[in-house]
N, C-alpha and C. Protein backbone atom coordinates (compact mmCIF):
# COMPACT_ATOMS: atom_id res chain seq x y z
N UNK A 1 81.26 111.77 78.55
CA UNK A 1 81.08 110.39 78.10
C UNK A 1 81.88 109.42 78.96
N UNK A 2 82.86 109.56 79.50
CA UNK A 2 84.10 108.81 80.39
C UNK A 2 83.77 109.00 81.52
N UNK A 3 82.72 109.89 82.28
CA UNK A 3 82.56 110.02 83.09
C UNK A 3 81.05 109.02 83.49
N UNK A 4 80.33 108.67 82.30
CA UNK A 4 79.45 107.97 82.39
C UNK A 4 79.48 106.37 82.26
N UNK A 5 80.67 105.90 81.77
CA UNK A 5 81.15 105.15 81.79
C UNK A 5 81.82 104.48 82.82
N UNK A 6 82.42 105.46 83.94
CA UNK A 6 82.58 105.13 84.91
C UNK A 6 81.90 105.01 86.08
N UNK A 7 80.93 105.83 86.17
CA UNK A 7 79.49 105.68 86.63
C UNK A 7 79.13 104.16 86.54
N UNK A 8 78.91 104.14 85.62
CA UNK A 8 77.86 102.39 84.95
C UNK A 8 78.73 101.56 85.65
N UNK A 9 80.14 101.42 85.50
CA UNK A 9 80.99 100.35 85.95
C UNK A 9 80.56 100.27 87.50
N UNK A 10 81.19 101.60 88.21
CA UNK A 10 81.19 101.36 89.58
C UNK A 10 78.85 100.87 89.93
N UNK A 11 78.37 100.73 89.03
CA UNK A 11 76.91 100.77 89.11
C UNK A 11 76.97 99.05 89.17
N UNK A 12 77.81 98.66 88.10
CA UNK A 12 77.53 97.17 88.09
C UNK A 12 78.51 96.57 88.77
N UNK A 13 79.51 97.36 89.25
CA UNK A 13 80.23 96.41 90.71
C UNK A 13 79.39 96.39 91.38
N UNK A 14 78.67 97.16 92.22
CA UNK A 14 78.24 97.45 93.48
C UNK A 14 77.05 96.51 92.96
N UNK A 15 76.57 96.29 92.00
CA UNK A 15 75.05 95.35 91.60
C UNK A 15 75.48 94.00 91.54
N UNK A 16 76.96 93.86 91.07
CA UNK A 16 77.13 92.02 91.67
C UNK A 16 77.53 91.78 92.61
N UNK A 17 77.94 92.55 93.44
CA UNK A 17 78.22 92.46 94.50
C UNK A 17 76.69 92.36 96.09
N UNK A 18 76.03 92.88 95.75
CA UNK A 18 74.91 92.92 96.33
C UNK A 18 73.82 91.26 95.97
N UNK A 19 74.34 91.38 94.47
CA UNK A 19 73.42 89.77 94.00
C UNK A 19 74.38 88.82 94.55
N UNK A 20 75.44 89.03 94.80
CA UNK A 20 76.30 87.80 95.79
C UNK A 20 75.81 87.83 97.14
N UNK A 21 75.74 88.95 97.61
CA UNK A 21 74.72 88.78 99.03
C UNK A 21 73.75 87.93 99.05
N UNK A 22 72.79 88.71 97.89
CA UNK A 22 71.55 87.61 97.88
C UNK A 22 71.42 86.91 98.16
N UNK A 23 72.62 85.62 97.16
CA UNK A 23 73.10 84.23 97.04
C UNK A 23 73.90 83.91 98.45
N UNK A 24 74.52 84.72 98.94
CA UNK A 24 75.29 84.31 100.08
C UNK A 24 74.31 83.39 101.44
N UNK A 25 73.40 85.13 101.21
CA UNK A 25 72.58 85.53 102.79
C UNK A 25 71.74 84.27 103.40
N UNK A 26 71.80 83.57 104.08
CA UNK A 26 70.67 83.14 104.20
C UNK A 26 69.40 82.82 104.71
N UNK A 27 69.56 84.59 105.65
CA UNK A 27 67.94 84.97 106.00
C UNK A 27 67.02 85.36 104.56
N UNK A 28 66.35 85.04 104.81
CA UNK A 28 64.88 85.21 103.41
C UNK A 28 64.77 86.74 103.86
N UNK A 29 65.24 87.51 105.10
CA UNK A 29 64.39 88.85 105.24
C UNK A 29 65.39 89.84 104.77
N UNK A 30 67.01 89.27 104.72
CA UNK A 30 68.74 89.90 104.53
C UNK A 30 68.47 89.94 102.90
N UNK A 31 67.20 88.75 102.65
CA UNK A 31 67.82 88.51 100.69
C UNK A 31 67.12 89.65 100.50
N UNK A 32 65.58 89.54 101.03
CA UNK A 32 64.83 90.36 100.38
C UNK A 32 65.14 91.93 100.57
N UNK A 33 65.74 92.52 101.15
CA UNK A 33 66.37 93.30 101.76
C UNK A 33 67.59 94.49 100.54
N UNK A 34 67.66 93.15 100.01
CA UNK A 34 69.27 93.02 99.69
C UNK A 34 68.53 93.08 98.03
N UNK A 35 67.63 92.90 97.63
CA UNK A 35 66.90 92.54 96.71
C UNK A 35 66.14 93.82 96.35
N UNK A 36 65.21 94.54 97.30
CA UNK A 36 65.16 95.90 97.27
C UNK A 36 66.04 97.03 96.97
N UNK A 37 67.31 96.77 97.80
CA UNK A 37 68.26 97.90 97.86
C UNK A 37 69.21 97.68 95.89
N UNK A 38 69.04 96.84 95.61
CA UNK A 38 69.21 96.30 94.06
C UNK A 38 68.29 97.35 92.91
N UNK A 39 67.29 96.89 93.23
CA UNK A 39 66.41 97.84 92.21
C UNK A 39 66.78 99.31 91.72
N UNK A 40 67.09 100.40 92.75
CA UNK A 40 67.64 101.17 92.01
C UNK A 40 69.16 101.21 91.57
N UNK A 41 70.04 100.65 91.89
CA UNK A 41 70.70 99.78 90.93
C UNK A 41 70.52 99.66 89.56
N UNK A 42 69.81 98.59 89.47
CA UNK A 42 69.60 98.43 87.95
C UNK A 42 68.62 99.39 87.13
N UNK A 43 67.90 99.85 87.93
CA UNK A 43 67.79 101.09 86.86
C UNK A 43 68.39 102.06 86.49
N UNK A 44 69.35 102.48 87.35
CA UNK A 44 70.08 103.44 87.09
C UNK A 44 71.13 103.16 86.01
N UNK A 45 71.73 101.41 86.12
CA UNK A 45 72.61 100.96 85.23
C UNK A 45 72.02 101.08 83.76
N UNK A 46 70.26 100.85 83.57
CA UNK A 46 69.67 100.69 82.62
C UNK A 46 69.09 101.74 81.92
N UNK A 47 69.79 103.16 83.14
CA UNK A 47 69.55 104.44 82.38
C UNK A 47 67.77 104.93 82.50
N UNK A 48 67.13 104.40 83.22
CA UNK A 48 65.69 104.69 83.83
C UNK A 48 65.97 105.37 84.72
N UNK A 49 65.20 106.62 84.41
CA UNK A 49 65.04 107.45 85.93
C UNK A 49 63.68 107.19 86.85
């Protein structure tokens, strides 16, 4: 259970950290990019395999 918990955390650092790219980047091809590499991300945070 603590181990999944720590999972999720380091899941949703690395996921705001990437949506700050997004917001940072400002090639349209770096966002979208950056926008892809996100997706499994949040599913994984959201427990979808």
């Amino acid at each position: 259970m603590l181990l999944t918990w720590i999972y999720q955390l380091l899941l949703l650092f690395f996921s705001v950290l990437i949506v700050y790219d997004i917001f940072k980047e400002k090639s349209k091809l770096m966002q979208l990019t950056a926008a892809v590499a996100l997706i499994p991300f949040l599913l994984r945070l959201l427990m979808v395999k």
